[in-house]
PDB file of N, CA and C in Angstrom:
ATOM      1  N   UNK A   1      31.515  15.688  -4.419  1.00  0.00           N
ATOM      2  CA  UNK A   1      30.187  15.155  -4.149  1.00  0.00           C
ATOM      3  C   UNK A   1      29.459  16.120  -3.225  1.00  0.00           C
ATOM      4  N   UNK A   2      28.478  16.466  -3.175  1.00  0.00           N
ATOM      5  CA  UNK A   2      27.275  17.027  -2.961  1.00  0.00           C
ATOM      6  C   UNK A   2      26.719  16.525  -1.594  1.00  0.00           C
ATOM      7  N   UNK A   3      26.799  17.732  -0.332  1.00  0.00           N
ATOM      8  CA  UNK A   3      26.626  17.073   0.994  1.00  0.00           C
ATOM      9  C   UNK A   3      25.194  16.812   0.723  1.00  0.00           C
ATOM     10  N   UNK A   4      24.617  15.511   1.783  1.00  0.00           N
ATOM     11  CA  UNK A   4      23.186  14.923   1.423  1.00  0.00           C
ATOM     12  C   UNK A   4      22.504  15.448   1.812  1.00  0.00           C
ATOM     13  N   UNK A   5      21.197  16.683   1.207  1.00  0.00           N
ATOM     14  CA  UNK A   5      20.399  17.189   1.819  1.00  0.00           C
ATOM     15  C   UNK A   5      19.577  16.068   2.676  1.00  0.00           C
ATOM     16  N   UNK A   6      19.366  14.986   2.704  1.00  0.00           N
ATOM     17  CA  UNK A   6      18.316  14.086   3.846  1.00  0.00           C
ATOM     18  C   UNK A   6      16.969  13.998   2.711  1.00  0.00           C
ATOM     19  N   UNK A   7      16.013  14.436   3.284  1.00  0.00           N
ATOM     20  CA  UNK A   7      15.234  14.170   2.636  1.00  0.00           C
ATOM     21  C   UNK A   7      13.507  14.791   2.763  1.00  0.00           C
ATOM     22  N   UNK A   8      12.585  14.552   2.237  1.00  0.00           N
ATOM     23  CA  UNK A   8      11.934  15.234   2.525  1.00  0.00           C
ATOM     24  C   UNK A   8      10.554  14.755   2.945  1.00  0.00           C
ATOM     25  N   UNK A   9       9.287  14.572   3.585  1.00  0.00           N
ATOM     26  CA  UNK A   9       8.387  13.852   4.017  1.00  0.00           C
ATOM     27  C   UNK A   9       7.089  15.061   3.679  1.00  0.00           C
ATOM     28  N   UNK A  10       6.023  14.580   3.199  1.00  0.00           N
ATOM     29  CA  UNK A  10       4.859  15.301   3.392  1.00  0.00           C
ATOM     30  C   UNK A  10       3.542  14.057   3.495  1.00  0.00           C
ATOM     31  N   UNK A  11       3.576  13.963   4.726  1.00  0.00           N
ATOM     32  CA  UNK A  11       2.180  13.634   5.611  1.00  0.00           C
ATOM     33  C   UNK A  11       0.803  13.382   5.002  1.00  0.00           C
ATOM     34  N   UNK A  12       0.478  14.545   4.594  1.00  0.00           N
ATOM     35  CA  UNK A  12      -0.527  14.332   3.166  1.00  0.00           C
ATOM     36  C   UNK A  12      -0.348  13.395   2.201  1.00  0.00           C
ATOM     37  N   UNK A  13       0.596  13.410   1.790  1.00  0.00           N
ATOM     38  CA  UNK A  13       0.943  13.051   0.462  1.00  0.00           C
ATOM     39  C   UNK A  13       0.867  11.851   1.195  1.00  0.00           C
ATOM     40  N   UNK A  14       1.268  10.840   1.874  1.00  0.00           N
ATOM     41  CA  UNK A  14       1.457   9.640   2.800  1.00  0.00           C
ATOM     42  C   UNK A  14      -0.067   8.677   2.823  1.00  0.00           C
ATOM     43  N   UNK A  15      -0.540  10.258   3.482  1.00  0.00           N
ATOM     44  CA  UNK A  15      -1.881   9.693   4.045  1.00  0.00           C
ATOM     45  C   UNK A  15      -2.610   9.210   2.289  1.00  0.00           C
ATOM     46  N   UNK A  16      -2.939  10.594   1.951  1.00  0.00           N
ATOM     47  CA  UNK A  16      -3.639  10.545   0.385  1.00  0.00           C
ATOM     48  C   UNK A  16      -3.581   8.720  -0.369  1.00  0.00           C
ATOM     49  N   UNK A  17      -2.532   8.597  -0.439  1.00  0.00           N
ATOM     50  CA  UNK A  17      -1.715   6.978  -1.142  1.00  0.00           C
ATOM     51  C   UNK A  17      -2.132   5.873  -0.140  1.00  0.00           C
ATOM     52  N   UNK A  18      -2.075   5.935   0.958  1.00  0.00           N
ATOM     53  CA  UNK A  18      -2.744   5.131   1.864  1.00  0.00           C
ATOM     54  C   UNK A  18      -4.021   4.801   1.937  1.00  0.00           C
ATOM     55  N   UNK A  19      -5.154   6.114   1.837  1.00  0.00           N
ATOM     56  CA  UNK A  19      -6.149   6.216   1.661  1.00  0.00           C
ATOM     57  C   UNK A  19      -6.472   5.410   0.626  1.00  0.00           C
ATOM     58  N   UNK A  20      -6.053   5.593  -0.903  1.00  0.00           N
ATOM     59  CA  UNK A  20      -6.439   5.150  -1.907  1.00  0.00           C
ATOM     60  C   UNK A  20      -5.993   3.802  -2.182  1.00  0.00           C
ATOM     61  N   UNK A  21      -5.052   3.237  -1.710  1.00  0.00           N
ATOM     62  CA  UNK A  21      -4.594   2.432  -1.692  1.00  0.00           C
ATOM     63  C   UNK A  21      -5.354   1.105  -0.930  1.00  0.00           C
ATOM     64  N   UNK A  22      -5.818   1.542   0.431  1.00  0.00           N
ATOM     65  CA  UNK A  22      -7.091   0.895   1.303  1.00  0.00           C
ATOM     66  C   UNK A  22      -8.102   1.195  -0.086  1.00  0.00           C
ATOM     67  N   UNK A  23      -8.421   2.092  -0.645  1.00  0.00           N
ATOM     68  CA  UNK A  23      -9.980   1.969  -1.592  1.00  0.00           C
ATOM     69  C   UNK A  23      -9.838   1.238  -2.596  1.00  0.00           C
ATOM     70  N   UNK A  24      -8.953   0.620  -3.360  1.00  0.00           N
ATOM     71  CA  UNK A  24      -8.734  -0.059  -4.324  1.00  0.00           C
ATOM     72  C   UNK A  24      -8.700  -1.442  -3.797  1.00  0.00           C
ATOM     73  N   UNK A  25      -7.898  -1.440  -3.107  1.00  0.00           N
ATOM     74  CA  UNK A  25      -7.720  -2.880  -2.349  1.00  0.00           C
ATOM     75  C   UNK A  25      -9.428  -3.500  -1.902  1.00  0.00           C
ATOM     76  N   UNK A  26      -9.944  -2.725  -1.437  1.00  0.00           N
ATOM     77  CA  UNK A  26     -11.540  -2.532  -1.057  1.00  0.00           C
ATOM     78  C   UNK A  26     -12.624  -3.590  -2.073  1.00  0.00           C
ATOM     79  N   UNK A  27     -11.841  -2.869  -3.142  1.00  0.00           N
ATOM     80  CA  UNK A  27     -12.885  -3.132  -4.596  1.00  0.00           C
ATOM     81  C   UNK A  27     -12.682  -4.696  -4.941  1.00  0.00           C
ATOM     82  N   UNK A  28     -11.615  -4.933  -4.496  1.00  0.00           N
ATOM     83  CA  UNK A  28     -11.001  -5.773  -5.341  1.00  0.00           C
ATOM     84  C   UNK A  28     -11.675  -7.717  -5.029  1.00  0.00           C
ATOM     85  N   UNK A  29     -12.168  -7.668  -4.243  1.00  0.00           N
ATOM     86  CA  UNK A  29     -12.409  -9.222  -3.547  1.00  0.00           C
ATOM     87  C   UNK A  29     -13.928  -8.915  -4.442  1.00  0.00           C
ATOM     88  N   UNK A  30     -14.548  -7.797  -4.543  1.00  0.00           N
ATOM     89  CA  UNK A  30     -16.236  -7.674  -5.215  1.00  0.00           C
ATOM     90  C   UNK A  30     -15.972  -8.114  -7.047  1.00  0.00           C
ATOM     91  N   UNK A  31     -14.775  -7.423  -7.360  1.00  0.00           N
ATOM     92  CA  UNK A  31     -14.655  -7.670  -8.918  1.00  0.00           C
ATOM     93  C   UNK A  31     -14.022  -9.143  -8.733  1.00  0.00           C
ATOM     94  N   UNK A  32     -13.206  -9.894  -8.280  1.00  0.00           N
ATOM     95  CA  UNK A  32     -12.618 -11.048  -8.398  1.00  0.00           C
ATOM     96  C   UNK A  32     -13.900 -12.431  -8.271  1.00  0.00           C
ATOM     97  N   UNK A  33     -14.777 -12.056  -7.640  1.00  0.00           N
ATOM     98  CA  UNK A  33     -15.700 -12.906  -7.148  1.00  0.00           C
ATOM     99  C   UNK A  33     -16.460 -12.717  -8.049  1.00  0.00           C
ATOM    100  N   UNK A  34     -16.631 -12.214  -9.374  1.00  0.00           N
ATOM    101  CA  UNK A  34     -17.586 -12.272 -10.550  1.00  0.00           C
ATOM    102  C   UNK A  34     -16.850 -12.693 -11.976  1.00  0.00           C
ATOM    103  N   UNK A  35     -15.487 -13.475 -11.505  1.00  0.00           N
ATOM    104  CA  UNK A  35     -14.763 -14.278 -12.195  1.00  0.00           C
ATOM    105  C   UNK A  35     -15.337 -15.741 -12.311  1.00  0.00           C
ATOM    106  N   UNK A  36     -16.103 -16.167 -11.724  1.00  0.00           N
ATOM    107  CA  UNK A  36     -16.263 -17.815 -11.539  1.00  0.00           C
ATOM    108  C   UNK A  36     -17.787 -17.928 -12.070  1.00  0.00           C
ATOM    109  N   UNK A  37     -18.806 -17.126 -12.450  1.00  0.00           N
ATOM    110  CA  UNK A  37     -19.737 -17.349 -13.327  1.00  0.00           C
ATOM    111  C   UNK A  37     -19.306 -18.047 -14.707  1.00  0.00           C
ATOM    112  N   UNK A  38     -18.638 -16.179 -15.520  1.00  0.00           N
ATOM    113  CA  UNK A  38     -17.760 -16.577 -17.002  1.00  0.00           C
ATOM    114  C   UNK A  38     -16.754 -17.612 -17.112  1.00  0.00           C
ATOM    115  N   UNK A  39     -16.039 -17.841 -15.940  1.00  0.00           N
ATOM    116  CA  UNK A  39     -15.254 -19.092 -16.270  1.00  0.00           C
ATOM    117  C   UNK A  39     -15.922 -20.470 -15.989  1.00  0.00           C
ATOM    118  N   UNK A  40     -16.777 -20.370 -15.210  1.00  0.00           N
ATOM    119  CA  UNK A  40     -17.419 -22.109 -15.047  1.00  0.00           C
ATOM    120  C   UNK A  40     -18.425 -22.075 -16.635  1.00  0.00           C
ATOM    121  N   UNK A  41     -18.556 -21.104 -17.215  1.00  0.00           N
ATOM    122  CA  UNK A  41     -19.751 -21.185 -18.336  1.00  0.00           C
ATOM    123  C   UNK A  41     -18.556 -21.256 -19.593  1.00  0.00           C
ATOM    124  N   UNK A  42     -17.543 -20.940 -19.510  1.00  0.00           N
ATOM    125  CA  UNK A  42     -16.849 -20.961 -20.707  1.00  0.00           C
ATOM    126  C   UNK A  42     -16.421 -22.473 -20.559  1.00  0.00           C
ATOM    127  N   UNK A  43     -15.860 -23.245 -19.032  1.00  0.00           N
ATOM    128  CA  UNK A  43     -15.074 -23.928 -18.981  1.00  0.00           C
ATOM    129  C   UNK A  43     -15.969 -25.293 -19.521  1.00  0.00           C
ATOM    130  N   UNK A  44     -17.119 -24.566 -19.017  1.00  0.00           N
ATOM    131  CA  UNK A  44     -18.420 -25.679 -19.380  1.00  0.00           C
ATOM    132  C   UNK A  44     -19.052 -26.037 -20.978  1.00  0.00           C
ATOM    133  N   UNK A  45     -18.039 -24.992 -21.703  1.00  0.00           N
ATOM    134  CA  UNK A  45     -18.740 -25.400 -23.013  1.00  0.00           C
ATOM    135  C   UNK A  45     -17.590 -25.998 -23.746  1.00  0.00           C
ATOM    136  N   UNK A  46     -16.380 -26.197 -22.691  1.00  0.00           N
ATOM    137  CA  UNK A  46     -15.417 -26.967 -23.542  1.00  0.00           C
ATOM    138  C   UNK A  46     -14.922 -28.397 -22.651  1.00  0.00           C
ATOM    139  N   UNK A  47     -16.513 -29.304 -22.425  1.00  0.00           N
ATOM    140  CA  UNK A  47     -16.479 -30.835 -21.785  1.00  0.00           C
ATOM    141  C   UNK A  47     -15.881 -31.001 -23.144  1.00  0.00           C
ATOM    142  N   UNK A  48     -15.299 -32.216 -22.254  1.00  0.00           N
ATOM    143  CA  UNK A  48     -14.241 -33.507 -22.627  1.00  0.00           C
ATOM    144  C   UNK A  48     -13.488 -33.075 -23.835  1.00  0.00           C
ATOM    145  N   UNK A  49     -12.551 -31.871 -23.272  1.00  0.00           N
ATOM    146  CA  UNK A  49     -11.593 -31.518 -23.727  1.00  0.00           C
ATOM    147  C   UNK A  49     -10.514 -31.151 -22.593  1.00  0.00           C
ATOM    148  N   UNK A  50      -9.169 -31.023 -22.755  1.00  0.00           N
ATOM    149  CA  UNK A  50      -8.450 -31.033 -21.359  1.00  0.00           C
ATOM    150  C   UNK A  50      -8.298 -29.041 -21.209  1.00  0.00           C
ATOM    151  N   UNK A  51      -8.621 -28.540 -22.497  1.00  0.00           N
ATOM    152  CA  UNK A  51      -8.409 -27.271 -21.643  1.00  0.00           C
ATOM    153  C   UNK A  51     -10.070 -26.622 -20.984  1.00  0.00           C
ATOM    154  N   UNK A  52     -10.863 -27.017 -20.975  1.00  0.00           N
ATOM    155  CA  UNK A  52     -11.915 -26.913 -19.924  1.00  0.00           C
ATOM    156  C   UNK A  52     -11.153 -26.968 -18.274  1.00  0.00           C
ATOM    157  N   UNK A  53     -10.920 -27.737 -17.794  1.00  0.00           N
ATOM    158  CA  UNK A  53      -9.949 -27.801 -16.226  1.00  0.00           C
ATOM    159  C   UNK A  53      -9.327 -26.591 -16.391  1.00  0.00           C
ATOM    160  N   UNK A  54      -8.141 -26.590 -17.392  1.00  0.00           N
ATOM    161  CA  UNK A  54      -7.302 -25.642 -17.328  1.00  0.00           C
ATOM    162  C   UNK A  54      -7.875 -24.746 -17.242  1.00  0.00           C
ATOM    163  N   UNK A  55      -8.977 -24.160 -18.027  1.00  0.00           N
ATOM    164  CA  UNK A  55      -9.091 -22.920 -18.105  1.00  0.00           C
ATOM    165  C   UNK A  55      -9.744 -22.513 -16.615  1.00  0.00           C
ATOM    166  N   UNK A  56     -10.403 -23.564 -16.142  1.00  0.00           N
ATOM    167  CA  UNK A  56     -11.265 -23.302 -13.994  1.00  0.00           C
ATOM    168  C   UNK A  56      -9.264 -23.308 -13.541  1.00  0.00           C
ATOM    169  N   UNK A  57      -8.763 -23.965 -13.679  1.00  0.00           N
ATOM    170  CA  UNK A  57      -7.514 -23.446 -12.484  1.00  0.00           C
ATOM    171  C   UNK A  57      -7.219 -22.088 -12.748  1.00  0.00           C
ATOM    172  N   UNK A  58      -7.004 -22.055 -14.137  1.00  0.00           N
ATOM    173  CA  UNK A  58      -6.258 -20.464 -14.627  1.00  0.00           C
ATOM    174  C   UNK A  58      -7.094 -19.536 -13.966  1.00  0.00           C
ATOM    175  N   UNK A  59      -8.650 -19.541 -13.921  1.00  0.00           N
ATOM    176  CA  UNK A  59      -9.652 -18.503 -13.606  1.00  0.00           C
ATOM    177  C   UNK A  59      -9.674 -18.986 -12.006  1.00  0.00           C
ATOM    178  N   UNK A  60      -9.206 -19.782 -11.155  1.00  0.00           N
ATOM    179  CA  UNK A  60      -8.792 -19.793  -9.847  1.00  0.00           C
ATOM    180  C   UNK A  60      -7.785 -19.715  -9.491  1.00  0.00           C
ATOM    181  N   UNK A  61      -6.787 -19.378 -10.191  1.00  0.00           N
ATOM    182  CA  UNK A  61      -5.467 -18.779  -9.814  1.00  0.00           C
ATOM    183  C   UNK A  61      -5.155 -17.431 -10.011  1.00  0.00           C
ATOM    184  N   UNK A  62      -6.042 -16.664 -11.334  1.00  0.00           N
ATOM    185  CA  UNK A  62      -6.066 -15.097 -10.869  1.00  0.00           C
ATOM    186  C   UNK A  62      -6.936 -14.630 -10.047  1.00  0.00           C
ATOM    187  N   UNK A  63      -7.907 -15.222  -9.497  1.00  0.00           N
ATOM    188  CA  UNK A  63      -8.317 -14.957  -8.611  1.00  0.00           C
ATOM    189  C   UNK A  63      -7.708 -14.929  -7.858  1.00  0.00           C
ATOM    190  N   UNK A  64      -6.845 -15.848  -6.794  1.00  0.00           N
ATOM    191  CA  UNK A  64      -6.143 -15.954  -5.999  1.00  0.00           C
ATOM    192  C   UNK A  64      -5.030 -14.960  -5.559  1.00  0.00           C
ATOM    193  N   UNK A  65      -4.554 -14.698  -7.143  1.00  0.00           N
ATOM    194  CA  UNK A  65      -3.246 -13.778  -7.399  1.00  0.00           C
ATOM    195  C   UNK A  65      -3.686 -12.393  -6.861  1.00  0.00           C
ATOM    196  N   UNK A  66      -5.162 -12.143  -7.635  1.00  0.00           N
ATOM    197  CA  UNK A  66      -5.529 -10.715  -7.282  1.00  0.00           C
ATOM    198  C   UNK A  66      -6.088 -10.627  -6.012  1.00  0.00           C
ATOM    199  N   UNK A  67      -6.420 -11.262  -5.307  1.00  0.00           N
ATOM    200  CA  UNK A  67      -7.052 -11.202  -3.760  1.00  0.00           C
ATOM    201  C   UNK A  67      -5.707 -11.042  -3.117  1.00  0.00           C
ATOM    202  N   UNK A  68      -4.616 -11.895  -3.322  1.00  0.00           N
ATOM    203  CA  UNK A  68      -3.801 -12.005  -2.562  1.00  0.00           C
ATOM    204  C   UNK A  68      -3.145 -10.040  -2.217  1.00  0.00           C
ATOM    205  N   UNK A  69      -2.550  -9.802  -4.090  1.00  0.00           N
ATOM    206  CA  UNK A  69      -2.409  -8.274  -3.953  1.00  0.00           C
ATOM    207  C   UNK A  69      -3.187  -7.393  -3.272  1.00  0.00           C
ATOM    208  N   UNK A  70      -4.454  -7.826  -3.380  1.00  0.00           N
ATOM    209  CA  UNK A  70      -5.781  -6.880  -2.418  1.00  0.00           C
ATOM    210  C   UNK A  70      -5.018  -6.578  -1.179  1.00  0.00           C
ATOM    211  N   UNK A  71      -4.370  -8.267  -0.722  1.00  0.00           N
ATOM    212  CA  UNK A  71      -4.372  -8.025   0.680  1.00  0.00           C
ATOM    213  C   UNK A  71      -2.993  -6.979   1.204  1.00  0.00           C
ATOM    214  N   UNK A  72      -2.323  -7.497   0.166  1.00  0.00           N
ATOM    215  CA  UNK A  72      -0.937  -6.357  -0.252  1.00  0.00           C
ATOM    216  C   UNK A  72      -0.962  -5.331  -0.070  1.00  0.00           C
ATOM    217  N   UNK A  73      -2.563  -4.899  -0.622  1.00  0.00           N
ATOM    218  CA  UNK A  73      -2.629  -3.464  -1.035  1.00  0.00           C
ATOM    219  C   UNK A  73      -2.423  -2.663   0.323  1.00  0.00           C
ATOM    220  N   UNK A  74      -3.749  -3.509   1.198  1.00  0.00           N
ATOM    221  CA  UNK A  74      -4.522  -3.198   2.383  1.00  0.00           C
ATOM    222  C   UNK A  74      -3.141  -3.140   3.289  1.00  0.00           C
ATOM    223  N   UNK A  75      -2.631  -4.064   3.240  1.00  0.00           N
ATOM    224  CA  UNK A  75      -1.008  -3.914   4.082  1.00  0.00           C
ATOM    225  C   UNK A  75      -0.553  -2.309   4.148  1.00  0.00           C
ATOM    226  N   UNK A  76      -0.052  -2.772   2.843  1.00  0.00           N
ATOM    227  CA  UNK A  76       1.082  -0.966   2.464  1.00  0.00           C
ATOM    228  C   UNK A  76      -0.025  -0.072   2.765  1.00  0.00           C
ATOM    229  N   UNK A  77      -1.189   0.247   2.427  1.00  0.00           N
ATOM    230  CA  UNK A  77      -2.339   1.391   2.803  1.00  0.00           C
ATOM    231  C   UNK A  77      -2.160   1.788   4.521  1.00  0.00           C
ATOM    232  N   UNK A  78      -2.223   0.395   4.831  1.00  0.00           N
ATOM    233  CA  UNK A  78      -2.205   1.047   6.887  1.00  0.00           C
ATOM    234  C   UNK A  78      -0.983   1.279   6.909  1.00  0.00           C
ATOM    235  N   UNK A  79       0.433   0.962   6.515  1.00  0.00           N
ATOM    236  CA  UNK A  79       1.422   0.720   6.959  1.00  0.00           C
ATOM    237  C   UNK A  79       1.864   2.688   5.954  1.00  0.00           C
ATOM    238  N   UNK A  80       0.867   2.775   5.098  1.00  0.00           N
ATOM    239  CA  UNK A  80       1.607   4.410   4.763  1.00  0.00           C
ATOM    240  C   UNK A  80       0.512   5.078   5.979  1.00  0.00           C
ATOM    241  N   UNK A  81      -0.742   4.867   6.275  1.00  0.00           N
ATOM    242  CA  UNK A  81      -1.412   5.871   6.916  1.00  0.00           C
ATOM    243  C   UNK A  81      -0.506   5.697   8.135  1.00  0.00           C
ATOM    244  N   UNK A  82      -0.118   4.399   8.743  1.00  0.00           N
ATOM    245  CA  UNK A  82       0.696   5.170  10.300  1.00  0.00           C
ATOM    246  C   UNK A  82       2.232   5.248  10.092  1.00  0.00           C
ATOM    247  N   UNK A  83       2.759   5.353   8.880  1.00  0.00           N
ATOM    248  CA  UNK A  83       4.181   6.322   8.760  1.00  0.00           C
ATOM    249  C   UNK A  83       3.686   7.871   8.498  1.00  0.00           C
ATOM    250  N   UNK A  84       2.526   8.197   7.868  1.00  0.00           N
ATOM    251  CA  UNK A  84       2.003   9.563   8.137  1.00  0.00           C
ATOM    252  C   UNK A  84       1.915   9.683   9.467  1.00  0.00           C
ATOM    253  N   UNK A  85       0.789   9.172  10.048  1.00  0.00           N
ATOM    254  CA  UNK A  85       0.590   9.484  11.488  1.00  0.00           C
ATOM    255  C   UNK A  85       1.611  10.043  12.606  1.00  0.00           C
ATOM    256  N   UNK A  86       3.057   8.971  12.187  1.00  0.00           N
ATOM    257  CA  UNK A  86       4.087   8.307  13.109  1.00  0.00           C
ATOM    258  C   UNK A  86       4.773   9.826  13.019  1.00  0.00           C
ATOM    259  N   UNK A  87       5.207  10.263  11.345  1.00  0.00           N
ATOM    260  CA  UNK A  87       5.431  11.601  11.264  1.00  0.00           C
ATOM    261  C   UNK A  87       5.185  13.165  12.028  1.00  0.00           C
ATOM    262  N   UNK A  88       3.790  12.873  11.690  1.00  0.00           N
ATOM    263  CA  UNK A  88       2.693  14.167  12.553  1.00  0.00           C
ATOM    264  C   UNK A  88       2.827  13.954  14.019  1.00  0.00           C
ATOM    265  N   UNK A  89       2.900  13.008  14.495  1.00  0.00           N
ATOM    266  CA  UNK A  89       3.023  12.778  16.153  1.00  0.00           C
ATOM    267  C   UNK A  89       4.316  13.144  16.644  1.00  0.00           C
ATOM    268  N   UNK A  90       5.832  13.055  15.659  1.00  0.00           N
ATOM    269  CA  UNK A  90       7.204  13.296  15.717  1.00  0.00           C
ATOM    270  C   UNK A  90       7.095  14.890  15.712  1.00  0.00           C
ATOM    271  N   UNK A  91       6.253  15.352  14.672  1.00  0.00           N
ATOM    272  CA  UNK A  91       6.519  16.802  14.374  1.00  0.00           C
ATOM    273  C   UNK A  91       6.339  17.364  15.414  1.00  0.00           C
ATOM    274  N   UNK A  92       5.214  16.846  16.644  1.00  0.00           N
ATOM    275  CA  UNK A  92       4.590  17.625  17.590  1.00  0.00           C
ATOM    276  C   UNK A  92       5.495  17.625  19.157  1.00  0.00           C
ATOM    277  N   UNK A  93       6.787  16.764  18.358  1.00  0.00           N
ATOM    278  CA  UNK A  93       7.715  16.839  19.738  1.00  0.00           C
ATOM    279  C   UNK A  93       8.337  17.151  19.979  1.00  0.00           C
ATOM    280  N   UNK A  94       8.951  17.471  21.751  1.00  0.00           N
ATOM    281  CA  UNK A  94       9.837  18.538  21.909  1.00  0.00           C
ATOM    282  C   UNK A  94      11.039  18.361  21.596  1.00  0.00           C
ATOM    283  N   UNK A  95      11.723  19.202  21.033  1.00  0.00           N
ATOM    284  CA  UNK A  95      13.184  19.676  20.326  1.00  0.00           C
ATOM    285  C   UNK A  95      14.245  18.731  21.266  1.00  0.00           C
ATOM    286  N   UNK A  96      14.557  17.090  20.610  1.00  0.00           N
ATOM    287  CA  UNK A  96      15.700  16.689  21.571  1.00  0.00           C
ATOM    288  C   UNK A  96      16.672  17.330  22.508  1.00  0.00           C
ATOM    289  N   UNK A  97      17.105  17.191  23.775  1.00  0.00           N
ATOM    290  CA  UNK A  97      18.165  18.067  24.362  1.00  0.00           C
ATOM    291  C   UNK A  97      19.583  16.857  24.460  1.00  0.00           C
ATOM    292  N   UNK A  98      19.772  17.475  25.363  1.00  0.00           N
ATOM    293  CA  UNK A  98      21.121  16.827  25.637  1.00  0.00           C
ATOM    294  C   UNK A  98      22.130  16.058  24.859  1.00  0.00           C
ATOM    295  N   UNK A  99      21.827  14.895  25.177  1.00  0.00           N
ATOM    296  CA  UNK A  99      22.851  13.794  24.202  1.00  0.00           C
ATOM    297  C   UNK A  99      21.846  13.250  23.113  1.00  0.00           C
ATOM    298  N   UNK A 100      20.974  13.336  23.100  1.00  0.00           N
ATOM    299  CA  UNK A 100      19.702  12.653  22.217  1.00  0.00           C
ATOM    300  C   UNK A 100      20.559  12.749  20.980  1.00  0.00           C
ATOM    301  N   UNK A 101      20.488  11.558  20.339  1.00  0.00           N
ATOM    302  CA  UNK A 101      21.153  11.641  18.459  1.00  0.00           C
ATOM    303  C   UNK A 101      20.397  12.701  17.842  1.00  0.00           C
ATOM    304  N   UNK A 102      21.265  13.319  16.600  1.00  0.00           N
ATOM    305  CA  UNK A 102      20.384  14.106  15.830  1.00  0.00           C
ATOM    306  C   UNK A 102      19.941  13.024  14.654  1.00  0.00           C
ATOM    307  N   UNK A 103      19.018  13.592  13.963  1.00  0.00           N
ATOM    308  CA  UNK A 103      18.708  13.254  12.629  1.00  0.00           C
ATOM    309  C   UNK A 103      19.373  13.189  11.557  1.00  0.00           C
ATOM    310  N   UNK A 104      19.681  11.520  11.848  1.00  0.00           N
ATOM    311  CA  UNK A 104      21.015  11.305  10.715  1.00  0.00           C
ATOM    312  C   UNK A 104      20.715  11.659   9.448  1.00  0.00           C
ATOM    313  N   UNK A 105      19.772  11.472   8.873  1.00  0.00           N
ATOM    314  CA  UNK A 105      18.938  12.064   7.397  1.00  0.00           C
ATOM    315  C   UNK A 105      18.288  13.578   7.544  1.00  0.00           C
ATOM    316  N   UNK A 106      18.238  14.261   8.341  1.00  0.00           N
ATOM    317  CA  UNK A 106      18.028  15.522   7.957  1.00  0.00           C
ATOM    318  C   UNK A 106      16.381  15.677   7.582  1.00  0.00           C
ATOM    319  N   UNK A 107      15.326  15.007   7.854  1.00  0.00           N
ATOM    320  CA  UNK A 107      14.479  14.659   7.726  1.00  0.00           C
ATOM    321  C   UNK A 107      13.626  16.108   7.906  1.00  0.00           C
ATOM    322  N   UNK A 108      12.722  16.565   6.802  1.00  0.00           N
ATOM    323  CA  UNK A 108      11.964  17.737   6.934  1.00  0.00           C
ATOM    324  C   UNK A 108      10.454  17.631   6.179  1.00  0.00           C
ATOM    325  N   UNK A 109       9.531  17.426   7.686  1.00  0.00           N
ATOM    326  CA  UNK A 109       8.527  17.609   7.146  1.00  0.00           C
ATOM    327  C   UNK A 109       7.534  18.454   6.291  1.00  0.00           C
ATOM    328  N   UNK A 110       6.943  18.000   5.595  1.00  0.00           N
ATOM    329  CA  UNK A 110       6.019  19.563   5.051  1.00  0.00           C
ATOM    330  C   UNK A 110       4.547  19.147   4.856  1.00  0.00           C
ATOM    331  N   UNK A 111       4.033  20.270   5.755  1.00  0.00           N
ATOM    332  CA  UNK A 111       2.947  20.352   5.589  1.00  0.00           C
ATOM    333  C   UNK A 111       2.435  20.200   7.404  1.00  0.00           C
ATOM    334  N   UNK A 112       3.375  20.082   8.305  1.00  0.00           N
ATOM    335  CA  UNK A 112       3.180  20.218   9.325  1.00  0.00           C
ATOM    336  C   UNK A 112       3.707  21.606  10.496  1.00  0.00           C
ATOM    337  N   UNK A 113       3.975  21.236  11.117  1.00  0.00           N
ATOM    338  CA  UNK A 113       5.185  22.520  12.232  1.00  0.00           C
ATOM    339  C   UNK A 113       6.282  21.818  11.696  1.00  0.00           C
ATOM    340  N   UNK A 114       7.257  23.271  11.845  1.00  0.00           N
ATOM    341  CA  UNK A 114       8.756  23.307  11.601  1.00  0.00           C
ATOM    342  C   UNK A 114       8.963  22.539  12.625  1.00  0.00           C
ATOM    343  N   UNK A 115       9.957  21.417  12.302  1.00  0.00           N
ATOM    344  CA  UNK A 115      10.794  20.556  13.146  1.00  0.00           C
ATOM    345  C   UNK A 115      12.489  21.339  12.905  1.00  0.00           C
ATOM    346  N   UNK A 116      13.082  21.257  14.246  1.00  0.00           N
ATOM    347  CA  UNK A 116      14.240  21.503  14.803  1.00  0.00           C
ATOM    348  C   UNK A 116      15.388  20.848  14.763  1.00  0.00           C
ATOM    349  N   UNK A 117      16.314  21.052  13.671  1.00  0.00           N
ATOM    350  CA  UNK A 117      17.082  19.956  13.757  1.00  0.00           C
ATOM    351  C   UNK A 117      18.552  20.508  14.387  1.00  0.00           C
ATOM    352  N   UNK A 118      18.570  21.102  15.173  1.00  0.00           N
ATOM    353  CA  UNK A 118      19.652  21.839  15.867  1.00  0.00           C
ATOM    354  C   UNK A 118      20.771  20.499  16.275  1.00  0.00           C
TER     355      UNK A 118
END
């Protein structure tokens, strides 16, 4: 077996997915909220039938579903921009001494300063 190179991190790449990830999430409460016109007008041309209701829960439950992911999105988006951040702020520090643990994963950034894994 094959000693574990660790692994590899690029900051950019972190941020980039975060970024976009916040912009999609963004969009998403403006397109969901132009669900309840077409469904109250469809649901409305099928009175006193039982799938009229159904069809307003169904069109208030993907709504729900997709706002909820929005908020998902918006989560993982901050939560990659400050594991980028958390990265770039690590890269900029001084070379552990003494007893300090090393880097059990071997962890190598790119796209920042060479980190020291002595």
């Amino acid at each position: 077996m094959a000693s574990d190179p660790g692994f590899t991190v690029k900051p950019g790449e972190l941020t980039a997915a975060g970024t976009n990830a916040l912009t999609v999430a963004g969009k998403v409460p403006d397109e969901t909220a132009k669900l309840a016109d077409p469904t109250a007008k469809a649901a409305g041309g099928l009175a006193g039938w039982q799938s009229g209701p159904a069809l307003q829960g169904c069109g208030a439950a993907w709504k729900k579903l997709l706002d909820d992911l929005a908020n998902e999105m918006k989560s993982a988006g901050g939560n990659l921009l400050t594991c980028a951040q958390t990265y770039r702020n690590a890269d900029h520090l001084p070379r552990p001494t003494g007893t300090a643990a090393a880097d059990p994963f071997n962890t190598k950034v790119v796209g920042g300063h060479p980190v020291d894994h002595a």
